[in-house]
C-alpha atoms as a PDB file:
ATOM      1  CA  UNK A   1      67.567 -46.893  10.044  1.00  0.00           C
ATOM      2  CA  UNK A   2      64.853 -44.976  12.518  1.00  0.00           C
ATOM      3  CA  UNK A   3      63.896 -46.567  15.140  1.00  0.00           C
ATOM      4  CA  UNK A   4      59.897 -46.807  14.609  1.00  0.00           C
ATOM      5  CA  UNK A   5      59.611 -47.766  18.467  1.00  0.00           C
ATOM      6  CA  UNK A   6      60.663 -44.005  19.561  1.00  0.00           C
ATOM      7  CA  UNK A   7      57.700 -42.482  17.723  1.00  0.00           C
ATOM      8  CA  UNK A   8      55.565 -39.624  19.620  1.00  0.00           C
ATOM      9  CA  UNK A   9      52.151 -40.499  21.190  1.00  0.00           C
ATOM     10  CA  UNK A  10      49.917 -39.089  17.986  1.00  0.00           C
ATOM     11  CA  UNK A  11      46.451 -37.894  18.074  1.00  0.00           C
ATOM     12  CA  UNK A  12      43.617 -39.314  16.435  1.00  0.00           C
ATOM     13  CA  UNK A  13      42.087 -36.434  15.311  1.00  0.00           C
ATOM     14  CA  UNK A  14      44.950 -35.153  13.196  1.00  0.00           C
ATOM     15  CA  UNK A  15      46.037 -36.252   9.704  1.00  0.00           C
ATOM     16  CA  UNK A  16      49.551 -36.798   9.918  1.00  0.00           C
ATOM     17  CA  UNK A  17      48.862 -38.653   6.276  1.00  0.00           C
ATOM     18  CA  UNK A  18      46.493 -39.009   3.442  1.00  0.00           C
ATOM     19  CA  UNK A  19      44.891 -41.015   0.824  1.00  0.00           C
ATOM     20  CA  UNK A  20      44.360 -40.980  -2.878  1.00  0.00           C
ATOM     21  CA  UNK A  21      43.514 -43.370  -5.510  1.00  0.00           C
ATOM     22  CA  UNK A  22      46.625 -44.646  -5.925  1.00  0.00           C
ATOM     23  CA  UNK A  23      48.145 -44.564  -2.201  1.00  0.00           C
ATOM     24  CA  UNK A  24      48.194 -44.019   0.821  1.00  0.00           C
ATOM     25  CA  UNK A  25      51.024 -42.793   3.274  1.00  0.00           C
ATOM     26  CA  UNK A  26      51.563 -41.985   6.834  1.00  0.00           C
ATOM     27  CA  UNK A  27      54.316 -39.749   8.470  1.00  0.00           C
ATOM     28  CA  UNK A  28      56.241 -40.119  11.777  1.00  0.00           C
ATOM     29  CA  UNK A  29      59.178 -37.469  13.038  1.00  0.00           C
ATOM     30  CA  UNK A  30      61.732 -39.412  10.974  1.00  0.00           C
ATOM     31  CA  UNK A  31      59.989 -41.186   8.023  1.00  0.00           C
ATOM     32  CA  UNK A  32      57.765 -41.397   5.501  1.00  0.00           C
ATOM     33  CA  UNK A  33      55.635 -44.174   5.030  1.00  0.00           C
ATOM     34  CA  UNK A  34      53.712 -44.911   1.809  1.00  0.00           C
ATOM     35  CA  UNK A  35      51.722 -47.887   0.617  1.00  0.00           C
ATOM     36  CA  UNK A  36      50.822 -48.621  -3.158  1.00  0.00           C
ATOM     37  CA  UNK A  37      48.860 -51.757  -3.629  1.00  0.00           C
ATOM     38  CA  UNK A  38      49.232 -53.436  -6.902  1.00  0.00           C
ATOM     39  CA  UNK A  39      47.823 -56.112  -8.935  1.00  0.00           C
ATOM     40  CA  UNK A  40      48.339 -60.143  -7.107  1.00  0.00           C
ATOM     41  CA  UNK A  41      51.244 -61.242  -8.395  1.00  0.00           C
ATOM     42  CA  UNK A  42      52.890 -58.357  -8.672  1.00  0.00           C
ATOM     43  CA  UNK A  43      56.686 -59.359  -7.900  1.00  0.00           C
ATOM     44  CA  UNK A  44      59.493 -56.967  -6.994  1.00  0.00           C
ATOM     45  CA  UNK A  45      61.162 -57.750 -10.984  1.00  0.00           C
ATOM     46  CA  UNK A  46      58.151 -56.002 -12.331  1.00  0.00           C
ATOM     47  CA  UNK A  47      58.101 -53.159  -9.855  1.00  0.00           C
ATOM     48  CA  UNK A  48      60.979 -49.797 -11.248  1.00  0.00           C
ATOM     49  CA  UNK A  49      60.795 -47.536  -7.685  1.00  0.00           C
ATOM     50  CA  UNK A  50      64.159 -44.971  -7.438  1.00  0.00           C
ATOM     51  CA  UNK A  51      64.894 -42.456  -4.796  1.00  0.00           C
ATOM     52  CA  UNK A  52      67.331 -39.850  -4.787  1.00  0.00           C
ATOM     53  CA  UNK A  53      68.066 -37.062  -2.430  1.00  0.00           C
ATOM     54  CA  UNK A  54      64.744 -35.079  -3.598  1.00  0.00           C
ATOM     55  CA  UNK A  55      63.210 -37.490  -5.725  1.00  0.00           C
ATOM     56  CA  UNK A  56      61.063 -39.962  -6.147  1.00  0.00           C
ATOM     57  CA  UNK A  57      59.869 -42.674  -8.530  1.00  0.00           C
ATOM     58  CA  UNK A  58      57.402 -45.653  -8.041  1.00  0.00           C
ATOM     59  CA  UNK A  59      56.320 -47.670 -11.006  1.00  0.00           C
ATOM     60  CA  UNK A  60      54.843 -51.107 -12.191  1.00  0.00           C
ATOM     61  CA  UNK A  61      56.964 -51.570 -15.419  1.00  0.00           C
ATOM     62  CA  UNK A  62      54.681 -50.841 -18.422  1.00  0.00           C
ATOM     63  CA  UNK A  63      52.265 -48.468 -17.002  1.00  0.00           C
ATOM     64  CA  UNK A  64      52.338 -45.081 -15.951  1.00  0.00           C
ATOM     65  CA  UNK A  65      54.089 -43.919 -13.061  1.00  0.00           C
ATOM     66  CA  UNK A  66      52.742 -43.295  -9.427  1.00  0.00           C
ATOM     67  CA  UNK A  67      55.776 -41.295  -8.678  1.00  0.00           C
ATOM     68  CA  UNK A  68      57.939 -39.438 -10.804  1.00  0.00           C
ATOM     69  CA  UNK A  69      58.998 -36.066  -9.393  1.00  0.00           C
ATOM     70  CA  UNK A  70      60.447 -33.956  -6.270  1.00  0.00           C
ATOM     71  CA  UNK A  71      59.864 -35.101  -3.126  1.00  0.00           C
ATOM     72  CA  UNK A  72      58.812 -31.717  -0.723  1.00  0.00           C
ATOM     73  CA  UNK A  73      61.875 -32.251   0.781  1.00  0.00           C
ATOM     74  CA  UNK A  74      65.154 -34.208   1.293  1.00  0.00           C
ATOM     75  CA  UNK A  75      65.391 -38.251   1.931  1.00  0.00           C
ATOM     76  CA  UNK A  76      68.048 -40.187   3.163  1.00  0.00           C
ATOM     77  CA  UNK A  77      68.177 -42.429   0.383  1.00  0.00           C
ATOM     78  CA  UNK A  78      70.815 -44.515   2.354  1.00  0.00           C
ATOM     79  CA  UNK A  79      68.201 -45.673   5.000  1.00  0.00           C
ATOM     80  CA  UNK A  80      64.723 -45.350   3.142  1.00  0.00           C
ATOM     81  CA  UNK A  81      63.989 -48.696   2.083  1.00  0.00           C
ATOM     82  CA  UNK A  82      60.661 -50.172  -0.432  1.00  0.00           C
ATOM     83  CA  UNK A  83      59.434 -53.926  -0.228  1.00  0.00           C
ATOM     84  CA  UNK A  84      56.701 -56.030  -1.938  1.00  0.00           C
ATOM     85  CA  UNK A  85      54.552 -58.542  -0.755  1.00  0.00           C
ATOM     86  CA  UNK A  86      51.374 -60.274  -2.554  1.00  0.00           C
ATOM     87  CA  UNK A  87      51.285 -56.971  -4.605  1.00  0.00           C
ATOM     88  CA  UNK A  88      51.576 -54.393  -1.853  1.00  0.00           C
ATOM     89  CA  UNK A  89      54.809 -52.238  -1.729  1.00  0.00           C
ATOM     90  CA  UNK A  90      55.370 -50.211   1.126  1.00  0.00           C
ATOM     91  CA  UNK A  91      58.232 -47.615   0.796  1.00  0.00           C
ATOM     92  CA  UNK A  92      59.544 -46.077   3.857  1.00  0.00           C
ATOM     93  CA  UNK A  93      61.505 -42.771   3.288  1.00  0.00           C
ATOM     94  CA  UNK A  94      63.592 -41.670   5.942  1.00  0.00           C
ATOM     95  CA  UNK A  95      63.555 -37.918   6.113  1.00  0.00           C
ATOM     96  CA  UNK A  96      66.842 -36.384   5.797  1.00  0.00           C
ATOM     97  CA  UNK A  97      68.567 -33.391   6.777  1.00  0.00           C
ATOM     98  CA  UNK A  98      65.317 -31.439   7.599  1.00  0.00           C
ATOM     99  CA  UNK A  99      63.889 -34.245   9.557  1.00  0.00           C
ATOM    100  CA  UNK A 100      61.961 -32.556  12.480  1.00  0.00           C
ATOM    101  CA  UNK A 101      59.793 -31.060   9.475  1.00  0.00           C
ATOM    102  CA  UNK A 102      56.710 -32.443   8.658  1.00  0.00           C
ATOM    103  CA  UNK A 103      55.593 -33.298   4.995  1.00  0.00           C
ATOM    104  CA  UNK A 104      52.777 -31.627   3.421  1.00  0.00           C
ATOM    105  CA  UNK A 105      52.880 -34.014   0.431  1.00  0.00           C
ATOM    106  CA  UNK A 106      54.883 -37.058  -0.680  1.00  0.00           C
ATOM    107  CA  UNK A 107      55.610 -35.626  -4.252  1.00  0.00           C
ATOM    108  CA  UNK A 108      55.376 -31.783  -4.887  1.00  0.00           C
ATOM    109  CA  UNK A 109      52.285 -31.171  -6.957  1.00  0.00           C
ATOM    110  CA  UNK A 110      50.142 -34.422  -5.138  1.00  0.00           C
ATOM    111  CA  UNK A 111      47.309 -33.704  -2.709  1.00  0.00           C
ATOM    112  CA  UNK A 112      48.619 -31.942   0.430  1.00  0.00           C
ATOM    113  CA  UNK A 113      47.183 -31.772   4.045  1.00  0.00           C
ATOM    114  CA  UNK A 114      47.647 -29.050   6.674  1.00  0.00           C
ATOM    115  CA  UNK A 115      50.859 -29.219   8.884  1.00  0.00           C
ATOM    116  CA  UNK A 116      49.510 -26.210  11.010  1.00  0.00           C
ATOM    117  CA  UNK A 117      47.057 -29.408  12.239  1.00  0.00           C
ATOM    118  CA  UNK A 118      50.543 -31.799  13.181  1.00  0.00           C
ATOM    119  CA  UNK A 119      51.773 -28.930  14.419  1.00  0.00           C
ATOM    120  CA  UNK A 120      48.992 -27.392  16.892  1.00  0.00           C
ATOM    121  CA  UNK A 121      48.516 -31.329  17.888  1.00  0.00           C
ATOM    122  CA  UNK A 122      52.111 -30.780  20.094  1.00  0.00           C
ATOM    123  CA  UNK A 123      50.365 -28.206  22.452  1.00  0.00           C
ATOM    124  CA  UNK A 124      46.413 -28.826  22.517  1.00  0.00           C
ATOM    125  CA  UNK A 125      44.470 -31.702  24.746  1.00  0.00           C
ATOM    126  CA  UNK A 126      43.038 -35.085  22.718  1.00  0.00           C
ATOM    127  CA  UNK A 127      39.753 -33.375  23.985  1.00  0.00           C
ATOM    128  CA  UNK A 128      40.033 -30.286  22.413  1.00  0.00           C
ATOM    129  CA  UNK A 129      41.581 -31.624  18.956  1.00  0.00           C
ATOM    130  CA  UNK A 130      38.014 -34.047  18.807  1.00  0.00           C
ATOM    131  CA  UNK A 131      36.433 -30.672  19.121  1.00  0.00           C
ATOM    132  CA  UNK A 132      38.283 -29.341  16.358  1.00  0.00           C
ATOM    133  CA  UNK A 133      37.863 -32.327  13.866  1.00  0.00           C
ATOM    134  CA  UNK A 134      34.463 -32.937  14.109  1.00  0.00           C
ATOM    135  CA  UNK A 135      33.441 -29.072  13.248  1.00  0.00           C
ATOM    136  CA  UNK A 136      35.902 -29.611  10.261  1.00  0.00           C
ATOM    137  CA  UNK A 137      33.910 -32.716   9.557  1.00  0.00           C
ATOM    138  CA  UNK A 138      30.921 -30.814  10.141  1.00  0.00           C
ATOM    139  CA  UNK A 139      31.579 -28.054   7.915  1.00  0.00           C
ATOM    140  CA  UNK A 140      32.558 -30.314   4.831  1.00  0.00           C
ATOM    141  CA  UNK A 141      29.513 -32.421   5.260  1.00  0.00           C
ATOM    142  CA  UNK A 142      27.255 -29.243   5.139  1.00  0.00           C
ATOM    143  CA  UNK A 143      29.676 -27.590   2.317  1.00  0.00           C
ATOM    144  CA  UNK A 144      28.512 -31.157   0.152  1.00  0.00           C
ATOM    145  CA  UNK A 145      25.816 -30.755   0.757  1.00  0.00           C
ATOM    146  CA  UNK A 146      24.545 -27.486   0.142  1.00  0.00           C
ATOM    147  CA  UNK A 147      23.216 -26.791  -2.977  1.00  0.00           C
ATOM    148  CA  UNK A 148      24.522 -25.859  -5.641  1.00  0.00           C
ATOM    149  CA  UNK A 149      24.616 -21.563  -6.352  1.00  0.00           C
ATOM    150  CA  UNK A 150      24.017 -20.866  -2.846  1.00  0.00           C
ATOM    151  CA  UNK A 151      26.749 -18.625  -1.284  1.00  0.00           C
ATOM    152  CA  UNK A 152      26.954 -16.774   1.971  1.00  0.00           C
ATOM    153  CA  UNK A 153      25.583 -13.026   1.591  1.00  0.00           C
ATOM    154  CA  UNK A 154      27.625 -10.806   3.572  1.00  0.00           C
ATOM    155  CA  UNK A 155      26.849  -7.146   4.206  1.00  0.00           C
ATOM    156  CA  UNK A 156      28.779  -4.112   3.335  1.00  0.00           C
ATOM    157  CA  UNK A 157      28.797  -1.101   4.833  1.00  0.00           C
END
């Protein structure tokens, strides 16, 4: 399995990850790292999760699935591994043969974040990525809250 203690020094101003209603995950050079939380008493009998070479499938027997599709790319289902505990399943997929490549999503068609970020993080200062987030930050907060119908005019000549 990967060795979690040779990860990269990661910034704090990138999203290597993200979050939805129903999980959250994380990424690292080698793995994947997603957490579902589930009702208490959840056990691991009541919990169906499958991986295959390029899919992936996470669900709590009786309800709709979590995961049920293509991963973005391959895993190596040998070392990815899921566990429970009070309810909370963490799955960690180990990438596989394309594993220097970073995941824009767990499951193709989910919410996706920007690997340009992970990938401009190698060469730019923790200084100048602050810069960077908090003018994205910036920008979203005025974007909600602008009003409604109001676009930017721009002149043509």
């Amino acid at each position: 399995m990967a060795e979690r203690n040779k990860r990269a020094k990661r910034s704090q101003y990138v999203e290597y990850g993200g979050k939805t209603d129903k999980y959250t995950w994380d990424q690292f050079e080698d793995e994947v790292v997603i957490n579902v939380t589930f009702p208490p008493g959840t056990r691991g009998k009541d919990i169906d999760c499958v991986f295959h070479k390029k899919y992936l499938k996470l669900q709590k027997k009786g309800e709709p699935a979590i995961f049920d599709g293509e991963t973005e790319y391959e895993i190596d289902v040998d070392d990815s591994t899921w566990t429970i505990s009070d309810g909370k399943v963490e799955i960690i997929l180990v990438k596989g043969v394309n594993s220097a490549v970073w995941w824009s999503c767990v499951q193709v068609g989910h919410p996706a974040i920007s690997v340009k970020d992970i990938e401009g993080a190698k060469y730019l200062d923790d200084s100048i990525l602050k810069k960077i987030y908090e003018q994205k930050k910036r920008q979203a907060e005025e974007a909600k809250n602008a009003p409604e119908g109001t676009e930017e005019k721009t002149e043509t000549n």
